[in-house]
N, C-alpha and C. Protein backbone atom coordinates (compact mmCIF):
# COMPACT_ATOMS: atom_id res chain seq x y z
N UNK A 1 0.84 -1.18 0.00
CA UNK A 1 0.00 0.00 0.00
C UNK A 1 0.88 1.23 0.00
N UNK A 2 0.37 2.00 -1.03
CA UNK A 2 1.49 3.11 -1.00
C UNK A 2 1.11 4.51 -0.13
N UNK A 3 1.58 5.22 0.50
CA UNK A 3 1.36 6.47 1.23
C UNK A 3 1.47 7.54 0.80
N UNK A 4 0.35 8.09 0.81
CA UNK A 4 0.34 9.53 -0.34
C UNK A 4 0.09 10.62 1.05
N UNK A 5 1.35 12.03 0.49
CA UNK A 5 1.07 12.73 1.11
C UNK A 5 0.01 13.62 2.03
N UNK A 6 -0.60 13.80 2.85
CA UNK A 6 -1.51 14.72 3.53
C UNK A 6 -1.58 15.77 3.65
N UNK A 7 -3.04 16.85 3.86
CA UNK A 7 -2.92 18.12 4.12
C UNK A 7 -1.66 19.14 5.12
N UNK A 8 -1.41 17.91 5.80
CA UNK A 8 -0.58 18.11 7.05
C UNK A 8 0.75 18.48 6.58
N UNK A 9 1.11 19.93 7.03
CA UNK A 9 2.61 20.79 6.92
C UNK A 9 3.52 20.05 6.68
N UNK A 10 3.90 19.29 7.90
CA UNK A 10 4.70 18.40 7.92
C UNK A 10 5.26 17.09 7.15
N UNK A 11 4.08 17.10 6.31
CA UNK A 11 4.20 16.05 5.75
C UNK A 11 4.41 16.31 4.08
N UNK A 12 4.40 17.84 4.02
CA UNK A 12 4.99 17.93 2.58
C UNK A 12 6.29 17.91 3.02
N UNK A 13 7.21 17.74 1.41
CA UNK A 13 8.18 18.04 0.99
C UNK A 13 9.19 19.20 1.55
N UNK A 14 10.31 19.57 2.09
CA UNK A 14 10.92 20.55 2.33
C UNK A 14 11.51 21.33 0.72
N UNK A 15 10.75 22.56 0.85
CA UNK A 15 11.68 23.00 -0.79
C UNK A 15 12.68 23.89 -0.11
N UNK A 16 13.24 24.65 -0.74
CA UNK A 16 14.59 26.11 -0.65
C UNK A 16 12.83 26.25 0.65
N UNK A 17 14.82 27.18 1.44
CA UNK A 17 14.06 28.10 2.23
C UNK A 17 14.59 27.57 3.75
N UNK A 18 13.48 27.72 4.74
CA UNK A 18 14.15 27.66 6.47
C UNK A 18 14.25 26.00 6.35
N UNK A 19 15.11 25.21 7.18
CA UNK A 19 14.90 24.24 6.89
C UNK A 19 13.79 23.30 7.87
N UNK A 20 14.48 22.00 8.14
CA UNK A 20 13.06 21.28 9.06
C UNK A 20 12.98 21.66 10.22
N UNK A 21 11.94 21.93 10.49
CA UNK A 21 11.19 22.60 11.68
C UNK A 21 11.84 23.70 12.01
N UNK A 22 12.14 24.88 11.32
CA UNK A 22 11.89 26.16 11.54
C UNK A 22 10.96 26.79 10.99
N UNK A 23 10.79 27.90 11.42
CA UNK A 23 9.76 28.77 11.27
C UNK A 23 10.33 30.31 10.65
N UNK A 24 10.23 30.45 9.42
CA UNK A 24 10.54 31.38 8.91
C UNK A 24 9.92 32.53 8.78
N UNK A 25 10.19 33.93 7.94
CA UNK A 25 9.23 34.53 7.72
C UNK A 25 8.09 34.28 7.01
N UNK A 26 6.99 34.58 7.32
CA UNK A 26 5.61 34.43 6.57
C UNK A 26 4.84 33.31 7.31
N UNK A 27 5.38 32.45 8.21
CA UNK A 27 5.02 31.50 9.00
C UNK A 27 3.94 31.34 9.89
N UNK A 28 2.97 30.24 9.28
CA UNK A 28 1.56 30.68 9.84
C UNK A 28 1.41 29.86 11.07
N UNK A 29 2.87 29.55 11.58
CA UNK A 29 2.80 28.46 12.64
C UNK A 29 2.72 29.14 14.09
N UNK A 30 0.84 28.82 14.54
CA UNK A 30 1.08 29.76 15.82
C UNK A 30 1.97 30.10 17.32
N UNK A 31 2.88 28.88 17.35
CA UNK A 31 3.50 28.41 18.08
C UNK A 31 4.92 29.46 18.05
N UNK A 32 4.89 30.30 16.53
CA UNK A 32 6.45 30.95 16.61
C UNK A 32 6.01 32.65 17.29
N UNK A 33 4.64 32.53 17.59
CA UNK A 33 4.16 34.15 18.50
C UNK A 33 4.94 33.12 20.12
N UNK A 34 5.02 32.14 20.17
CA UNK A 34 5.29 32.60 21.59
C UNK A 34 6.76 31.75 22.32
N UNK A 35 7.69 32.45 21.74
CA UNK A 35 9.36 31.17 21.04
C UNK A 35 9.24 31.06 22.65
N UNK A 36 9.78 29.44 22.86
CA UNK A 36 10.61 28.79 24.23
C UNK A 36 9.42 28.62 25.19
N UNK A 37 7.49 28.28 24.69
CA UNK A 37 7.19 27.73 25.14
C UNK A 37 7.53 25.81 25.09
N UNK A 38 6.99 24.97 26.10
CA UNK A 38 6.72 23.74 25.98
C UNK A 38 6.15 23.63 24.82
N UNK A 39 5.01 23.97 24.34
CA UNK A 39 4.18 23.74 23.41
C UNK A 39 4.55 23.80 21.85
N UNK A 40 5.48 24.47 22.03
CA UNK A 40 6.37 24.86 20.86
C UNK A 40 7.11 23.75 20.79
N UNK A 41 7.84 23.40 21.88
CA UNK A 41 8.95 22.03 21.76
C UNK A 41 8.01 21.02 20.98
N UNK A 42 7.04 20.85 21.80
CA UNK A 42 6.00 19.19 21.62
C UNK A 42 5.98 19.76 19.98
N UNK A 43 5.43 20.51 19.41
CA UNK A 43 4.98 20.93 17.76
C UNK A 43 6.45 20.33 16.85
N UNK A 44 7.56 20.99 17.35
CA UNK A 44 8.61 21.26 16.64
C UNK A 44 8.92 19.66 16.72
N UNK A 45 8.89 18.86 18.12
CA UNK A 45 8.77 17.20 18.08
C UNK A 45 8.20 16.76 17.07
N UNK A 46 6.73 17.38 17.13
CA UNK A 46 5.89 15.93 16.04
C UNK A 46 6.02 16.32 14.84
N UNK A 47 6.59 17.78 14.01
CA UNK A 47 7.04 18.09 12.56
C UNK A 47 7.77 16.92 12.79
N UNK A 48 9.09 17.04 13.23
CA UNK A 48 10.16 16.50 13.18
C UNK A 48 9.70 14.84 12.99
N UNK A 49 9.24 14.26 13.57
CA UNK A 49 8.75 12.79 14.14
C UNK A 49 7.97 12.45 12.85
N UNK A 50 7.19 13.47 12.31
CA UNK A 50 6.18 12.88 11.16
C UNK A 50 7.26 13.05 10.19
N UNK A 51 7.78 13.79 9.55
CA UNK A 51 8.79 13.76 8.57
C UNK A 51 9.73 12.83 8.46
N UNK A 52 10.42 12.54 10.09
CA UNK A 52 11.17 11.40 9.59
C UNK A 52 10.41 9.68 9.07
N UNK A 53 8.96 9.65 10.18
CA UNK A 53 8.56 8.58 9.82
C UNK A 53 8.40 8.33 7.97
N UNK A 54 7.61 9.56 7.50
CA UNK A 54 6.99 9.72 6.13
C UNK A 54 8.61 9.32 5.34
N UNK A 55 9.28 9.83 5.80
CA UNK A 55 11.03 9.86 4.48
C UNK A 55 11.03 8.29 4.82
N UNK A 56 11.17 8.01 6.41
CA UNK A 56 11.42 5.74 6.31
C UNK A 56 10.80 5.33 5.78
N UNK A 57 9.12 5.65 5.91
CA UNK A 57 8.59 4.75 4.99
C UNK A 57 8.53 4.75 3.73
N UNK A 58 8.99 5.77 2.80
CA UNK A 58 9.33 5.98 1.62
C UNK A 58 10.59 4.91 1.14
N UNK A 59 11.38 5.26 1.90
CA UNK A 59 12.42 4.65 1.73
C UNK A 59 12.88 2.96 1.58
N UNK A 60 11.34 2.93 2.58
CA UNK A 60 11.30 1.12 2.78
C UNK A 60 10.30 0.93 1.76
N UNK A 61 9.45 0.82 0.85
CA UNK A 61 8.56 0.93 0.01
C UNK A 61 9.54 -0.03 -0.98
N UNK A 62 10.55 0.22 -1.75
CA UNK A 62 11.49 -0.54 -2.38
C UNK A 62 11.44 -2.39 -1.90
N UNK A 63 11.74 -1.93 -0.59
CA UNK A 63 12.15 -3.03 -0.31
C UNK A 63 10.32 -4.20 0.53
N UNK A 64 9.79 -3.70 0.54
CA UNK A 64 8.05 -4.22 0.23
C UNK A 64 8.10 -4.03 2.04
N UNK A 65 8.58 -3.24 3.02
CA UNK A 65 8.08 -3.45 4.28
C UNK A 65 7.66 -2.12 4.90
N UNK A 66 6.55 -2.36 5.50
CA UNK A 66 5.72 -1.45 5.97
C UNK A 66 6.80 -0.58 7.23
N UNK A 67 6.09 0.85 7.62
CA UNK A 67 6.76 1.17 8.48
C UNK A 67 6.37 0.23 10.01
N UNK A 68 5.12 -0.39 9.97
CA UNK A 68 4.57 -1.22 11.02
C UNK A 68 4.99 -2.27 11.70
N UNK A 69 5.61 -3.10 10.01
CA UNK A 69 6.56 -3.96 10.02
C UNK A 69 8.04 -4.31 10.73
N UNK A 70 8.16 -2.80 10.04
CA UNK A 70 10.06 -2.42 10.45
C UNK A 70 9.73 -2.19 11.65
N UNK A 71 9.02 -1.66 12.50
CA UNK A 71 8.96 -1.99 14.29
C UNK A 71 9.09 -3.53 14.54
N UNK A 72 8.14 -4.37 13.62
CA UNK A 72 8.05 -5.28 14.60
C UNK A 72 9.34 -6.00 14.37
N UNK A 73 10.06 -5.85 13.25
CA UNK A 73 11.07 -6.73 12.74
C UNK A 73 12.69 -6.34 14.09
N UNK A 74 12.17 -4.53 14.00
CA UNK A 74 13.44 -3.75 15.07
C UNK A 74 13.20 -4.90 16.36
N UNK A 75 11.86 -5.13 16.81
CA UNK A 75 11.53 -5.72 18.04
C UNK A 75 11.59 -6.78 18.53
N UNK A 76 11.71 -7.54 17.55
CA UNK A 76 12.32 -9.06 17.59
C UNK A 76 13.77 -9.18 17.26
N UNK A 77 14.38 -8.08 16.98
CA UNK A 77 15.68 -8.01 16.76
C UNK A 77 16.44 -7.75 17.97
N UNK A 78 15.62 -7.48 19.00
CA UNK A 78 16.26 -6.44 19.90
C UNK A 78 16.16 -7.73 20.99
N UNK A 79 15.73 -8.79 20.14
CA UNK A 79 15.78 -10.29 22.01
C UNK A 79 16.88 -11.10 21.47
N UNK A 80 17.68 -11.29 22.79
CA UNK A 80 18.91 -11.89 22.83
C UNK A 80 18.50 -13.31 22.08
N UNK A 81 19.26 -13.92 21.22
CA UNK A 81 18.78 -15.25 20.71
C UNK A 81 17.53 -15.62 20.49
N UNK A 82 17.38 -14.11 18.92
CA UNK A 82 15.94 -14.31 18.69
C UNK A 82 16.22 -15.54 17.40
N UNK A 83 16.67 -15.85 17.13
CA UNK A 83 16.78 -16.86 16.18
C UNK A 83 16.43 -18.26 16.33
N UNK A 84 16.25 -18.56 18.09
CA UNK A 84 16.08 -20.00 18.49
C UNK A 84 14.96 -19.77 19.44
N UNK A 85 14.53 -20.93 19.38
CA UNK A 85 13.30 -21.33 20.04
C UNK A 85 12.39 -20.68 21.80
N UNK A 86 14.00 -20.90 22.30
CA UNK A 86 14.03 -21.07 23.70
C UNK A 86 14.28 -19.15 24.24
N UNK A 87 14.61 -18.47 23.50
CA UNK A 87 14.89 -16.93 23.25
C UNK A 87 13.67 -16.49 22.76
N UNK A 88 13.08 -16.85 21.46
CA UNK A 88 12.44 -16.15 20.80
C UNK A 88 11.37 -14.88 21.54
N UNK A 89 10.71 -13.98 20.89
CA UNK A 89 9.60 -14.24 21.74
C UNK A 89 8.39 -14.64 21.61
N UNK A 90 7.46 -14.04 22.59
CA UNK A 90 6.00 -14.56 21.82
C UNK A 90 5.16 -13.87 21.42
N UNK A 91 4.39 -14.04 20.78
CA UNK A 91 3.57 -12.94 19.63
C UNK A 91 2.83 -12.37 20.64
N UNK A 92 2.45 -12.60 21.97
CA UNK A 92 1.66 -11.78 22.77
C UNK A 92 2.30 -11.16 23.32
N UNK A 93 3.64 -10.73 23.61
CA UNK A 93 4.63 -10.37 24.19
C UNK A 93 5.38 -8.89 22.75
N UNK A 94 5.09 -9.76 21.99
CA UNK A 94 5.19 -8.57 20.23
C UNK A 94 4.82 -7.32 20.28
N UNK A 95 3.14 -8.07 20.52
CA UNK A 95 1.58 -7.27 20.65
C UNK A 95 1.90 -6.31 21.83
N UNK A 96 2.53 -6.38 22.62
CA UNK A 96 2.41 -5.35 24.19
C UNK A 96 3.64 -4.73 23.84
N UNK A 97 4.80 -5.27 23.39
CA UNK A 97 5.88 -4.31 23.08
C UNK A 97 5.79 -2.78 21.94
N UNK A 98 4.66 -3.43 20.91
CA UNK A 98 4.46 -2.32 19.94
C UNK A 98 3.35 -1.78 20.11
N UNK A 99 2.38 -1.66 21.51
CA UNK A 99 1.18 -1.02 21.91
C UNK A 99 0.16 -1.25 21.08
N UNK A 100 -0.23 -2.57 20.04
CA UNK A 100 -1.12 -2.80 19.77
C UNK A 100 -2.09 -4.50 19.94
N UNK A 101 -3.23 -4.23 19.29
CA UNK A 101 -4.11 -5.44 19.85
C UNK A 101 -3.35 -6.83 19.09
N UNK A 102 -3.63 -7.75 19.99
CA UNK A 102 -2.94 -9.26 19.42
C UNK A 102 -3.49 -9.54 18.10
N UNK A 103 -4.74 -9.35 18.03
CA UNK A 103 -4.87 -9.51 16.46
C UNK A 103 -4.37 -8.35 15.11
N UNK A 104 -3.98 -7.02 15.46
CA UNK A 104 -3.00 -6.96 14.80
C UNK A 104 -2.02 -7.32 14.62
N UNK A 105 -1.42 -7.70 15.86
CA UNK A 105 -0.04 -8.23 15.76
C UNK A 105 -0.16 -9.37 14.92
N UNK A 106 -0.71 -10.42 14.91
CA UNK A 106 -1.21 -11.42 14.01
C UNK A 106 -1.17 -10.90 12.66
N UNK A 107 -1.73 -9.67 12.31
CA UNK A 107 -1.74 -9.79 10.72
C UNK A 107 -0.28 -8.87 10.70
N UNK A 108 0.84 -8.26 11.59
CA UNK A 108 1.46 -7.95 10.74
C UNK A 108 2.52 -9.03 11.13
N UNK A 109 2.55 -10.12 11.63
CA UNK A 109 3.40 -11.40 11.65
C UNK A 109 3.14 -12.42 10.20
N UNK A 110 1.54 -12.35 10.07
CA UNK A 110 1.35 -12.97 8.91
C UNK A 110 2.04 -12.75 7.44
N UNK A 111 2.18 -11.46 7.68
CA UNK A 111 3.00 -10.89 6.15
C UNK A 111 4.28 -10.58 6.21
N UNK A 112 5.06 -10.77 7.59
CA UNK A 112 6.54 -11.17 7.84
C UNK A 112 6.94 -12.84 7.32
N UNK A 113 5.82 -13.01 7.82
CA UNK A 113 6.12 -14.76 7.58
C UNK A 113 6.05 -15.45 6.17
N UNK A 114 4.36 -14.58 5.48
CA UNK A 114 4.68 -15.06 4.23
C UNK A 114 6.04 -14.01 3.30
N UNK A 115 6.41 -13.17 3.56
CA UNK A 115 7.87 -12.65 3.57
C UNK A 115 8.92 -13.67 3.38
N UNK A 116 8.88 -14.34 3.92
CA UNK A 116 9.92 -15.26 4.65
C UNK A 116 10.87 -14.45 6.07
N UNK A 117 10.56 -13.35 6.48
CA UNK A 117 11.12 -13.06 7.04
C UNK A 117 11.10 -13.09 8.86
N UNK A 118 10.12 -13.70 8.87
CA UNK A 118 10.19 -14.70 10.31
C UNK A 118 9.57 -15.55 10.34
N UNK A 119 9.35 -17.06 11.29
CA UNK A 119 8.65 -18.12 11.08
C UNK A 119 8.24 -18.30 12.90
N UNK A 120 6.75 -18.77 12.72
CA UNK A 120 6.31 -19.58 13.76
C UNK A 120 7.14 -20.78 14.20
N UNK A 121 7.25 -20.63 15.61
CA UNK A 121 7.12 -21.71 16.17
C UNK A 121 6.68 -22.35 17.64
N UNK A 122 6.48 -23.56 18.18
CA UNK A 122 5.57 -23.39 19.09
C UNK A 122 6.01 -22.94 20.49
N UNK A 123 6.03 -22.48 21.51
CA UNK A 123 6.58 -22.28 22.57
C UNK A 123 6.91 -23.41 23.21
N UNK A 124 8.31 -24.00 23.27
CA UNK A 124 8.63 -25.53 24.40
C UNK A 124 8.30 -25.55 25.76
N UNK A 125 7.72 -24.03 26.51
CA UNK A 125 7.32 -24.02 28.05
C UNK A 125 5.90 -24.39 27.45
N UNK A 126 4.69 -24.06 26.62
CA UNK A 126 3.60 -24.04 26.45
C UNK A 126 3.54 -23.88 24.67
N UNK A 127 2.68 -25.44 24.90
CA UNK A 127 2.53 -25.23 23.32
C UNK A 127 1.59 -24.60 22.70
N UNK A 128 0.46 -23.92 23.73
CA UNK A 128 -0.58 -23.30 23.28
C UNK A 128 0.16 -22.16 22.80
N UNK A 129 0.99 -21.08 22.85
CA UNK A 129 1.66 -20.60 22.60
C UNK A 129 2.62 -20.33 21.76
N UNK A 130 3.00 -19.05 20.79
CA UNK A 130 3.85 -19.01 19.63
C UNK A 130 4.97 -18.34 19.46
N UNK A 131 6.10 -19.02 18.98
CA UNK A 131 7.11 -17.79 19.39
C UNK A 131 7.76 -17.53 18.37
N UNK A 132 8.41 -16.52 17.78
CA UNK A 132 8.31 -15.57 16.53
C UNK A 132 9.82 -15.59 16.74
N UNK A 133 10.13 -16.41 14.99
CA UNK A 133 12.03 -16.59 14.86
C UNK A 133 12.53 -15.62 13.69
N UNK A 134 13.33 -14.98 13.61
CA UNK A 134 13.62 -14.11 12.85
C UNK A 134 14.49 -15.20 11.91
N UNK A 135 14.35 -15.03 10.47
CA UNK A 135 15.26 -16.22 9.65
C UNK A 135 16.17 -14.91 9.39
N UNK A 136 16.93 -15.80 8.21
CA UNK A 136 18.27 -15.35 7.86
C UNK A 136 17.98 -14.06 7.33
N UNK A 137 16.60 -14.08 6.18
CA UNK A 137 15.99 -12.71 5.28
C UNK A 137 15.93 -11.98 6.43
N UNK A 138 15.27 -12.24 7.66
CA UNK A 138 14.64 -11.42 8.71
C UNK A 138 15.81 -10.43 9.31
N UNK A 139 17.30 -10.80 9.16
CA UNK A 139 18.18 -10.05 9.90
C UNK A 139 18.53 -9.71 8.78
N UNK A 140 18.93 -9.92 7.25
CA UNK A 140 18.83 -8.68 6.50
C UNK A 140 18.55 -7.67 6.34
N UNK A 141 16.75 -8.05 6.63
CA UNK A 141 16.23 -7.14 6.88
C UNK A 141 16.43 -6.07 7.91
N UNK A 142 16.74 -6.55 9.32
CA UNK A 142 16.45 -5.43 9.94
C UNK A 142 17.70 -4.87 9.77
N UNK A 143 18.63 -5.16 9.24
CA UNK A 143 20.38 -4.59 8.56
C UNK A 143 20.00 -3.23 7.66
N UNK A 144 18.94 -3.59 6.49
CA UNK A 144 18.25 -2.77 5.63
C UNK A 144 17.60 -1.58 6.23
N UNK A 145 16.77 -1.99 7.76
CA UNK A 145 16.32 -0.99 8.15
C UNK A 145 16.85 -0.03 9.26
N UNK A 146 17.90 -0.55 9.41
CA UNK A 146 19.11 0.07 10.23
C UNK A 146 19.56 1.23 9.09
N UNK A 147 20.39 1.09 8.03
CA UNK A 147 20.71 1.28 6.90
C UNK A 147 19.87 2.80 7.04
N UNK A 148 18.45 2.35 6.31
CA UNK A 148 17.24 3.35 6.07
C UNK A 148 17.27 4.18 7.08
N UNK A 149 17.28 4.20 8.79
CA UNK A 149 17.03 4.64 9.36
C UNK A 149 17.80 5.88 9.90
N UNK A 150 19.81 5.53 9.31
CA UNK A 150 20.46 6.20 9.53
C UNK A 150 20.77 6.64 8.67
N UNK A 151 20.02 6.80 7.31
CA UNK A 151 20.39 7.98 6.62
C UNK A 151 19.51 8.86 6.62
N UNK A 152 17.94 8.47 6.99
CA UNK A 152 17.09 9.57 7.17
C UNK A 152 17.30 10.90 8.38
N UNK A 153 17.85 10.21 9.18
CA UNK A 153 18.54 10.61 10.85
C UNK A 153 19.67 11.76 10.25
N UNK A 154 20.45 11.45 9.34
CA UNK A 154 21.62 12.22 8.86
C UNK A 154 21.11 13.01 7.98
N UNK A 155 20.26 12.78 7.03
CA UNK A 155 19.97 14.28 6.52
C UNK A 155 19.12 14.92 7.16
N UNK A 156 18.26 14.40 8.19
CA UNK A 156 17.58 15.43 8.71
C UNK A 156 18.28 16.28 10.00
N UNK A 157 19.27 15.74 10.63
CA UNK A 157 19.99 16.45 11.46
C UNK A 157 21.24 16.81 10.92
N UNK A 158 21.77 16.86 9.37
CA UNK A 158 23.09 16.55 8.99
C UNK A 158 23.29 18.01 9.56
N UNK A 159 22.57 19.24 9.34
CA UNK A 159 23.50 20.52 9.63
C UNK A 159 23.28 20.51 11.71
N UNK A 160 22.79 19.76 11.95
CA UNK A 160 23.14 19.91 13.58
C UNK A 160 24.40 19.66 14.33
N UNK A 161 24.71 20.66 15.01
CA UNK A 161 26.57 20.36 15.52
C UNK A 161 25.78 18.95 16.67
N UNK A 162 27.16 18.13 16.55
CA UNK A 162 27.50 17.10 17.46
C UNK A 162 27.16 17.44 19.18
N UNK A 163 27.41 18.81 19.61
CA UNK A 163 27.61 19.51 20.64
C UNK A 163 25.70 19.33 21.04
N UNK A 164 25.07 19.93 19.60
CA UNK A 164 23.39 20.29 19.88
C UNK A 164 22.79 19.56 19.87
N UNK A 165 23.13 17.87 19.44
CA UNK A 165 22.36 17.07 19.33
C UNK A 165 22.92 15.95 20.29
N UNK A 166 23.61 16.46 21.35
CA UNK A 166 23.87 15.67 22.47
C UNK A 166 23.12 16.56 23.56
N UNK A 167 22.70 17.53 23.68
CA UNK A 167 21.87 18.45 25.08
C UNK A 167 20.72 17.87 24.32
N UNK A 168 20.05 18.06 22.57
CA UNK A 168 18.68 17.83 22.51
C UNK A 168 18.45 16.22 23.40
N UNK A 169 19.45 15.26 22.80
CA UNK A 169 19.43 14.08 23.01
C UNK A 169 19.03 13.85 25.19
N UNK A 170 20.20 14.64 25.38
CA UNK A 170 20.07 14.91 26.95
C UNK A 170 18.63 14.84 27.74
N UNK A 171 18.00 16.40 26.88
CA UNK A 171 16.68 16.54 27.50
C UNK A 171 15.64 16.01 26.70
N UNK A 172 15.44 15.59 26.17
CA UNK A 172 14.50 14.34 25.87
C UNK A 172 14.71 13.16 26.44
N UNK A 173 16.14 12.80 27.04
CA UNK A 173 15.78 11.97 27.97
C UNK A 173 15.66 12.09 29.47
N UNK A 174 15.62 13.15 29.51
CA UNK A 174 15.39 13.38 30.98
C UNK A 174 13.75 13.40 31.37
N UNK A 175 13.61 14.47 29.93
CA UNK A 175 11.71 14.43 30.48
C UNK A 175 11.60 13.37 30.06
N UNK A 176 11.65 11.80 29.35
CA UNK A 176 11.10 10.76 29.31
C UNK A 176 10.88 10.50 30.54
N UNK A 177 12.33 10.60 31.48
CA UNK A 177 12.68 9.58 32.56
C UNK A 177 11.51 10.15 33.85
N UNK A 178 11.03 11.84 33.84
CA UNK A 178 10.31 12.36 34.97
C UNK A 178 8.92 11.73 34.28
N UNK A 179 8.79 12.14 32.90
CA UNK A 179 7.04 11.45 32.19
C UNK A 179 6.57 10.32 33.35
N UNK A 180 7.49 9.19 33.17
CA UNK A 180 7.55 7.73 33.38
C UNK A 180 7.81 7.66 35.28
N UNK A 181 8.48 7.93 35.55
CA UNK A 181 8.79 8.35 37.09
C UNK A 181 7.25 8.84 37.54
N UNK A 182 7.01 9.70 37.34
CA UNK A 182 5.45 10.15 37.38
C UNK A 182 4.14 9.21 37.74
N UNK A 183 4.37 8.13 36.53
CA UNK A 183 3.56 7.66 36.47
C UNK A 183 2.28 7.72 35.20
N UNK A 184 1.20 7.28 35.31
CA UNK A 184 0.09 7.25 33.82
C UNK A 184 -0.34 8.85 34.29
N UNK A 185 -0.66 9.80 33.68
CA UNK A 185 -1.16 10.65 33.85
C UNK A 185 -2.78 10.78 34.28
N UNK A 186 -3.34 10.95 34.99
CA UNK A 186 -4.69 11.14 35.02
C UNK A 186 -5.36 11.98 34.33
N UNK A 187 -6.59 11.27 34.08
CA UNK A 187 -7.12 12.33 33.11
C UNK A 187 -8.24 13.17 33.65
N UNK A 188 -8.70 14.66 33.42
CA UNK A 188 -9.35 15.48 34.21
C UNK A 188 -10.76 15.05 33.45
N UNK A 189 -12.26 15.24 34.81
CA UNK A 189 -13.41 14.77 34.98
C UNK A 189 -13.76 15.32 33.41
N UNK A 190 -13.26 16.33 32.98
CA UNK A 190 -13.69 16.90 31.62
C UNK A 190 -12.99 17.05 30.09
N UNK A 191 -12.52 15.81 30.45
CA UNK A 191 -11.52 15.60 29.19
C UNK A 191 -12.30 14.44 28.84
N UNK A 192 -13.01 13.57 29.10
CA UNK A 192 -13.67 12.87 28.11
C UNK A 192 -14.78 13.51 27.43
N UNK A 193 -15.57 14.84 27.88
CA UNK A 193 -16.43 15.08 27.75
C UNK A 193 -16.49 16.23 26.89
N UNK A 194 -15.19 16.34 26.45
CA UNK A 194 -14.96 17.53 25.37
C UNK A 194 -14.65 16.47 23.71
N UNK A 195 -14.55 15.71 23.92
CA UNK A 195 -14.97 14.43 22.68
C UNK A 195 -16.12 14.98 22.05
C-alpha cells in the first residue's frame, strides 16, 4: 500500500528556504508568537517525528516493508537469541511491546512470515503458545532498516553540531525519565467530555 502525502505541513516536501522545523518569515505556525514555550517544543517534536517517519517509509517501500513492520522486525531483533526457540519471543509479548491489539499483531506477523522473514514456532514451556524466529531474510532485513534509518537521521539532522544534538538528546531523555517516574497521567473529569 502506498502512502500519499496529507494536508498536514509536515508532511509535505521541504523546498529552498528555512529548513526542518523552523519557522521562517511568513510562517503561519502559531506556536512561533510565543518562542521557548513547551508547546512549541512538543509541535517542533511531532514536525520533526512525522517527517522522519513519512522519508522511512518511503524509503522502505522498495524493499516491500511497511513502516509497522520495520517496528516489529526492530523488536524481535532487539531479544537476545531471537533466532532459536528457547529466546524467541511470543507474539503476545510482540503485541504489548508495539502497543497494539494481538490480532494486529497477528496480521502484521502474517506478512513477515509469508515474507519469509520470520517463522512460527511453538513455545517448548507451552505449546498453546507461539514464538516468533527471525530467519536469515529477517536479519537482512532489519540490517536494511538500520541502513534506512540512519540515513534519514543524517539528513535530517546533517546541519546539527554534534555539541546540539547531544543536550537535545540529553533533554529528551530526561523528560522521558520524569514522564515515566510520574507515572500514567490522570485524566481530568472533563476531558472525556470535550470528545
Amino acid at each position: 500500500m502506498t502512502t500519499t502525502p496529507t494536508d498536514d505541513p509536515a508532511d509535505r516536501p521541504s523546498g529552498p528556504g528555512p529548513g526542518p522545523g523552523s519557522s521562517g518569515p511568513g510562517s503561519s505556525d502559531p506556536a512561533s508568537d510565543s518562542p521557548g514555550s513547551a508547546a512549541e517544543l512538543a509541535d517542533a517534536m511531532t514536525r520533526a517525528i512525522k517527517r522522519i517517519r513519512r522519508q522511512t517509509g518511503w524509503r522502505l517501500e522498495p524493499y516491500g516493508i511497511t513502516p509497522g513492520q520495520a517496528r516489529a522486525l526492530r523488536t524481535l531483533a532487539h531479544v537476545p537469541g531471537c533466532e532459536t526457540p528457547d529466546h524467541a519471543m511470543r507474539l503476545s509479548d510482540l503485541a504489548d511491546k508495539l502497543h497494539i491489539a494481538p490480532r494486529s499483531a497477528t496480521t502484521v506477523v502474517d506478512a513477515l512470515e509469508e515474507a519469509g522473514l520470520v517463522e512460527r514456532s511453538p513455545d517448548p514451556a507451552d505449546r498453546r503458545a507461539v514464538r516468533l524466529l527471525l530467519t536469515e531474510a529477517g536479519r537482512a532485513a532489519v540490517e536494511r532498516i538500520g541502513q534506512v534509518r540512519d540515513e534519514v537521521a543524517q539528513e535530517y539532522f546533517g546541519e546539527v553540531s554534534p555539541e546540539d544534538e547531544e543536550v537535545l538528546l540529553r533533554v529528551l531523555r530526561s523528560a522521558e525519565a520524569r514522564f515515566l517516574a510520574a507515572g500514567p497521567p490522570r485524566r481530568s473529569a472533563g476531558h472525556g467530555a470535550a470528545r
